[in-house]
Protein backbone atom coordinates (compact mmCIF):
# COMPACT_ATOMS: atom_id res chain seq x y z
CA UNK A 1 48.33 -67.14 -56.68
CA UNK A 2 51.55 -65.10 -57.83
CA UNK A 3 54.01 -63.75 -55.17
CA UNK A 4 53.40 -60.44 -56.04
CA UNK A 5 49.57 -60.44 -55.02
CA UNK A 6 50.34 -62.29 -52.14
CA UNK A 7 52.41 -59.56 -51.36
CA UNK A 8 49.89 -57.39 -52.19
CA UNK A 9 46.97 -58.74 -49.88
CA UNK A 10 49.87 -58.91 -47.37
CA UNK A 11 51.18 -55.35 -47.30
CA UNK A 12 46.82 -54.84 -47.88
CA UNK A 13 46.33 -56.46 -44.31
CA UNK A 14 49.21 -54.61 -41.86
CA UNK A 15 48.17 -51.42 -43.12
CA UNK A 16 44.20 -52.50 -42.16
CA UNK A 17 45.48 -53.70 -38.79
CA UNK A 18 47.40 -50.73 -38.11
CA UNK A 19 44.39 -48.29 -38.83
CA UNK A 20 42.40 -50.36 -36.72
CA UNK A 21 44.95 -50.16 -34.22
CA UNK A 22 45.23 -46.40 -34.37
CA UNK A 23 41.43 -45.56 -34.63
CA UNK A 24 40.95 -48.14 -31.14
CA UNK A 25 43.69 -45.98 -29.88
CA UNK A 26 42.00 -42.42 -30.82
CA UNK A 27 38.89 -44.23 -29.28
CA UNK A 28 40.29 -45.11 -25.47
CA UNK A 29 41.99 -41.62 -25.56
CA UNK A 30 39.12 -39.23 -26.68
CA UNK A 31 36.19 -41.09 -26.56
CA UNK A 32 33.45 -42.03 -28.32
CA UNK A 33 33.26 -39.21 -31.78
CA UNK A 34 31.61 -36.39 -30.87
CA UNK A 35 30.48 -34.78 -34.07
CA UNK A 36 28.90 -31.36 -34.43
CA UNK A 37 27.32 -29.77 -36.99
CA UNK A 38 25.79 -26.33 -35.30
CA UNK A 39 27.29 -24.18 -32.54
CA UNK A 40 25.66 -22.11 -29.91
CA UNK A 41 26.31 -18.48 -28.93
CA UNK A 42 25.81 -16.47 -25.87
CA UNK A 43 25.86 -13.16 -24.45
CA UNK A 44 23.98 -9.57 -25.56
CA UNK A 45 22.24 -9.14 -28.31
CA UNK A 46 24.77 -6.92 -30.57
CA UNK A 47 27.29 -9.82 -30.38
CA UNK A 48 25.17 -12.41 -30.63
CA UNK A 49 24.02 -10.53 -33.94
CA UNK A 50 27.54 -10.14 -34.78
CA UNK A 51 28.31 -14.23 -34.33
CA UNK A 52 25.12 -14.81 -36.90
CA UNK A 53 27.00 -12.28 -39.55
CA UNK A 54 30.17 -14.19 -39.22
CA UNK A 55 28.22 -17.58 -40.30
CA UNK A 56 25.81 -16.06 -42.81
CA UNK A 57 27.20 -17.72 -45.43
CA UNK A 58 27.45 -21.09 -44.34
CA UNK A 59 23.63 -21.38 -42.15
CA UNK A 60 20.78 -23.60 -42.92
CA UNK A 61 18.88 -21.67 -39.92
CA UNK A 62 19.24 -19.84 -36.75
CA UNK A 63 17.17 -20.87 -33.36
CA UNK A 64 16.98 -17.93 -30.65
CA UNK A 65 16.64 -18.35 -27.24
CA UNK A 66 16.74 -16.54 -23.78
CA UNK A 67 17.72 -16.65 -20.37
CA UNK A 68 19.04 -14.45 -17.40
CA UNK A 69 21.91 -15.33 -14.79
CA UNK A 70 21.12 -16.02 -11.18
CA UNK A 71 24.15 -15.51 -8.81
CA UNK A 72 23.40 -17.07 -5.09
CA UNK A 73 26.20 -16.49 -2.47
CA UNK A 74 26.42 -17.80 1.16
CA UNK A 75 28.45 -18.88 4.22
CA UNK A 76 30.69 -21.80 3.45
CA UNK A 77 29.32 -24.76 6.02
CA UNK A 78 31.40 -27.91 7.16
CA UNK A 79 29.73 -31.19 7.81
CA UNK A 80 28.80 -30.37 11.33
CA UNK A 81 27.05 -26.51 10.23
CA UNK A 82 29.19 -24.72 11.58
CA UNK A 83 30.57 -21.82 9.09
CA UNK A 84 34.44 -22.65 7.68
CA UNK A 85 37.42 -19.90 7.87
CA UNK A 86 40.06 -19.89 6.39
CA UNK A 87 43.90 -19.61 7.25
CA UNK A 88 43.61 -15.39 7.86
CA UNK A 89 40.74 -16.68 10.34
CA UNK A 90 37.94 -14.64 8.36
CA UNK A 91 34.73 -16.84 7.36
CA UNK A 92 34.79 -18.62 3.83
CA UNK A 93 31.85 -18.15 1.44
CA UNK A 94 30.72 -19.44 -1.83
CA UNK A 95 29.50 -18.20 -5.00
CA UNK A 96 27.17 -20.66 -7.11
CA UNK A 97 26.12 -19.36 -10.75
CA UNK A 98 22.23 -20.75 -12.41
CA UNK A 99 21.14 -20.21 -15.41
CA UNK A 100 17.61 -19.73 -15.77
CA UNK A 101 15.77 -20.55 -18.59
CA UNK A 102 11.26 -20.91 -19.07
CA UNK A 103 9.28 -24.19 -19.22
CA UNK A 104 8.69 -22.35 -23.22
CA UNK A 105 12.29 -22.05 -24.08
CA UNK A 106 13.19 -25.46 -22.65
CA UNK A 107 10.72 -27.14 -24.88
CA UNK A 108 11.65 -25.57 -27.60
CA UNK A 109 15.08 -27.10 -26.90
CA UNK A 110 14.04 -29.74 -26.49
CA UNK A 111 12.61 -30.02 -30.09
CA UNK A 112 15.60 -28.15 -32.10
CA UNK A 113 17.81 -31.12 -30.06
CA UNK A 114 20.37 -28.59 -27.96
CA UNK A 115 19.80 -30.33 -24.74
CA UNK A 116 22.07 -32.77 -23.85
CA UNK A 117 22.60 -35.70 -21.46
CA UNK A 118 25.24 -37.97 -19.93
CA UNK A 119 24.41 -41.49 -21.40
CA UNK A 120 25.92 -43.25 -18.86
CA UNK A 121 25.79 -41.43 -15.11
CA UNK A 122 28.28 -42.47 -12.86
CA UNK A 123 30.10 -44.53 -14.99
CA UNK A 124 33.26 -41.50 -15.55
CA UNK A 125 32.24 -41.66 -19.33
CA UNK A 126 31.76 -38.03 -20.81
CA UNK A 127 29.79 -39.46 -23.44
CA UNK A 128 26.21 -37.60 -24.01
CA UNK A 129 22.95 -38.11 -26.44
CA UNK A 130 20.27 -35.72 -27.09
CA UNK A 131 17.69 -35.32 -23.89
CA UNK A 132 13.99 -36.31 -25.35
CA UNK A 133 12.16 -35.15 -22.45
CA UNK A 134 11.87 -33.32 -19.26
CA UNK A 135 9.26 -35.37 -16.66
CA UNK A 136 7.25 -32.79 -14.53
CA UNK A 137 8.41 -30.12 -17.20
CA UNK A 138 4.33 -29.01 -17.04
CA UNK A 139 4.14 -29.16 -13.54
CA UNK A 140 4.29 -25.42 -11.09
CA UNK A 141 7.94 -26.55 -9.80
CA UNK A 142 11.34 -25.26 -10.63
CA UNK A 143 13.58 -27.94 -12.41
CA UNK A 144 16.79 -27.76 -12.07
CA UNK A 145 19.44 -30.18 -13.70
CA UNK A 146 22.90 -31.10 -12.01
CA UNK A 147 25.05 -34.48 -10.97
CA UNK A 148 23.69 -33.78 -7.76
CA UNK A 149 20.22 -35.33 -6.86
CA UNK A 150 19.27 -33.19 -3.65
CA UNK A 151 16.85 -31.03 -2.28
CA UNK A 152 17.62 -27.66 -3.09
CA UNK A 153 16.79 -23.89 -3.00
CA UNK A 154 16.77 -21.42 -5.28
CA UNK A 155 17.11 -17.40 -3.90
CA UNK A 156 15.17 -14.84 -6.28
CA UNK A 157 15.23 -11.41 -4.99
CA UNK A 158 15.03 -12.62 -1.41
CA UNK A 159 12.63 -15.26 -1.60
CA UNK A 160 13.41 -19.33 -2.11
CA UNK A 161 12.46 -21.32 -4.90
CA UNK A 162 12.31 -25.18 -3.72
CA UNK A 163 13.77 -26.79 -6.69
CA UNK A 164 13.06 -30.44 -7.91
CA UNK A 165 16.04 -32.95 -9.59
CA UNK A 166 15.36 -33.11 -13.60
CA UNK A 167 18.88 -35.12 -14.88
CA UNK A 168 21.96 -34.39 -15.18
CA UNK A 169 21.67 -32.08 -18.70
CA UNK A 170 22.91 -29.14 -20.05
CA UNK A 171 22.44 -27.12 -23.29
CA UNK A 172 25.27 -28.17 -25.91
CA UNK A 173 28.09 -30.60 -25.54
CA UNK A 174 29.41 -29.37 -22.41
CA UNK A 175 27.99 -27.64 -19.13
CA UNK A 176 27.78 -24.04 -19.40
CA UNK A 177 30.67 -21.94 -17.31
CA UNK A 178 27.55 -19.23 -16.52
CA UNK A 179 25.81 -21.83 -14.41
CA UNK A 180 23.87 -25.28 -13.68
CA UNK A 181 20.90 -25.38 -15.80
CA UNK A 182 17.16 -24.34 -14.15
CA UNK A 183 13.57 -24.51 -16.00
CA UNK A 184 11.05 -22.31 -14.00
CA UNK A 185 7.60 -21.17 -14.73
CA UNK A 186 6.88 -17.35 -16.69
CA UNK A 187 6.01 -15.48 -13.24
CA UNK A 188 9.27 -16.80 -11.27
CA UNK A 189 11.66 -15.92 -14.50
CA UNK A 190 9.98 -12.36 -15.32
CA UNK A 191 10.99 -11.42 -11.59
CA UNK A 192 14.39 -11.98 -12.09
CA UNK A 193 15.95 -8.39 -12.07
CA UNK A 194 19.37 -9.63 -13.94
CA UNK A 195 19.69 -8.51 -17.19
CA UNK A 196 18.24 -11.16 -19.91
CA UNK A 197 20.88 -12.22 -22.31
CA UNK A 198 20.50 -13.61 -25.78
CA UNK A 199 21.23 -17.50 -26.95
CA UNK A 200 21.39 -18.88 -30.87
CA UNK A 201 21.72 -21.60 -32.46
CA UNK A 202 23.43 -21.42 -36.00
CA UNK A 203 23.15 -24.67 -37.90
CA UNK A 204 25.58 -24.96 -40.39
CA UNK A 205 24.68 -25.40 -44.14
CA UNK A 206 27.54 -27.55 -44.97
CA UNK A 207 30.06 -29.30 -42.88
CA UNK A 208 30.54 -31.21 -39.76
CA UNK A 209 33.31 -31.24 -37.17
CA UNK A 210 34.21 -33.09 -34.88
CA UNK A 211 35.00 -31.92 -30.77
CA UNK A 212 37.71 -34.38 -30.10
CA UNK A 213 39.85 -32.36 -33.12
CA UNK A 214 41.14 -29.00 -31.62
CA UNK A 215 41.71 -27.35 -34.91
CA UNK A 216 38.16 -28.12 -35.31
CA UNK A 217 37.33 -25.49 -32.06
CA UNK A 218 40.41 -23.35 -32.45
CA UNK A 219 38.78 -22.75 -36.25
CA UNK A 220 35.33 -21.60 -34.53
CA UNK A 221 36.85 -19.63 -31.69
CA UNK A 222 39.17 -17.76 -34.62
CA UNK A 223 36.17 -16.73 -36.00
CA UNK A 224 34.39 -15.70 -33.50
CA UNK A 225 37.15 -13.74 -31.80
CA UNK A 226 35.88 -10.00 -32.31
CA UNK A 227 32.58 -10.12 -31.41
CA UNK A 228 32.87 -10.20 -27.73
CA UNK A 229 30.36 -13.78 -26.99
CA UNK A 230 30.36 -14.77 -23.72
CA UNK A 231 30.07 -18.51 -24.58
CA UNK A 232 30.76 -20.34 -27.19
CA UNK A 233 28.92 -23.98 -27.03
CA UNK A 234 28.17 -27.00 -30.02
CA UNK A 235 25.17 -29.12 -30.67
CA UNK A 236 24.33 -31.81 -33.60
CA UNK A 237 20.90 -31.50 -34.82
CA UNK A 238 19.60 -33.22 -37.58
């Protein structure tokens, strides 16, 4: 073999190595690609509308959804019940958001693949698939679907909802700043006397991005800047 394609296969080889080098190194950083091909939206209706007539020319098909936004408040408790205060010796309470969804809606998340879960619990891994199912989502209880695996309650205009551990899910990529996610029943939801906001999935006709790029979300969120969404979340559906 001639010295020059020796060369060749040599100089061939380091740069290999060093892109395998770099991509490992991307890999331990960031994590495992998280591509994403659709984005969800939230807040009212008019800018909701207003997100879908940014993307109109680049959507294969919109998905609509709705929920409301439960707000429970309460005396902050140590470990032995008694209520905490703070340094000005007044009493410290908490605030704890919940989005509330129907037993409907979450199905049909379910199917248009927007529900998401951590593939590995407990392991520190941020990593998530698609959820494929909801056990006891036909069942009279309230679901609701946190990292913590407790007994809880629910308060609805006065009145507790026992709530039953689904998984530790959330709609999109990441947990939703409005609140930890909740599946109840028609009856429970209609009482809610918050205002019900709107939810869409766009699916993009062309392209995919990927979370781990920022340009990728800075390009979204530049787009998206004038129409006043509360939320702005990803997904990748096939």
């Amino acid at each position: 073999m001639k010295k020059t394609s020796k060369l060749i296969i040599s100089v061939v080889a380091i740069i290999l190595l060093v892109v395998g080098i770099q991509q490992g190194l991307k890999y331990f950083l960031q994590g495992a690609p998280r591509p994403f091909n659709a984005i969800l939206i939230s807040g009212n209706t008019e800018s909701v509308n207003k997100g879908k007539e940014v993307y109109k020319d680049n959507t294969k098909y919109t998905k609509d959804y709705k929920y409301k936004i439960v707000t429970n408040t309460g005396k902050l408790l140590d470990e032995n019940g008694k209520v905490e205060v703070g340094d000005d010796g007044k009493e410290l309470f908490y605030e704890e958001k919940n989005l509330i969804i129907t037993k409907e809606t979450a199905k049909k998340m379910l199917k248009d693949q927007v529900l998401r879960v951590l593939k590995n619990p407990g392991s520190g891994s941020i990593e998530t698939i698609v959820l494929e199912s909801i056990p006891n989502i036909d069942s009279e209880k309230t679901l609701y679907f946190n990292n913590d695996n407790e007994d809880k309650k629910l308060e609805i205009n006065g009145k507790e909802i026992p709530l039953e551990y689904g998984s530790y899910s959330w709609i999109g990529y990441y947990p939703s700043e409005q609140g930890v996610l909740i599946v109840t029943d028609d009856q429970t939801y209609k009482s809610i006397e918050d205002e019900e906001k709107d939810m869409s999935l766009i699916r993009f006709a062309k392209g995919k991005k990927d979370l781990r790029n920022a340009k990728d979300k800075e390009e979204i969120n530049k787009q998206l800047i004038n129409t006043q969404i509360t939320e702005i979340n990803y997904a990748n559906v096939e």
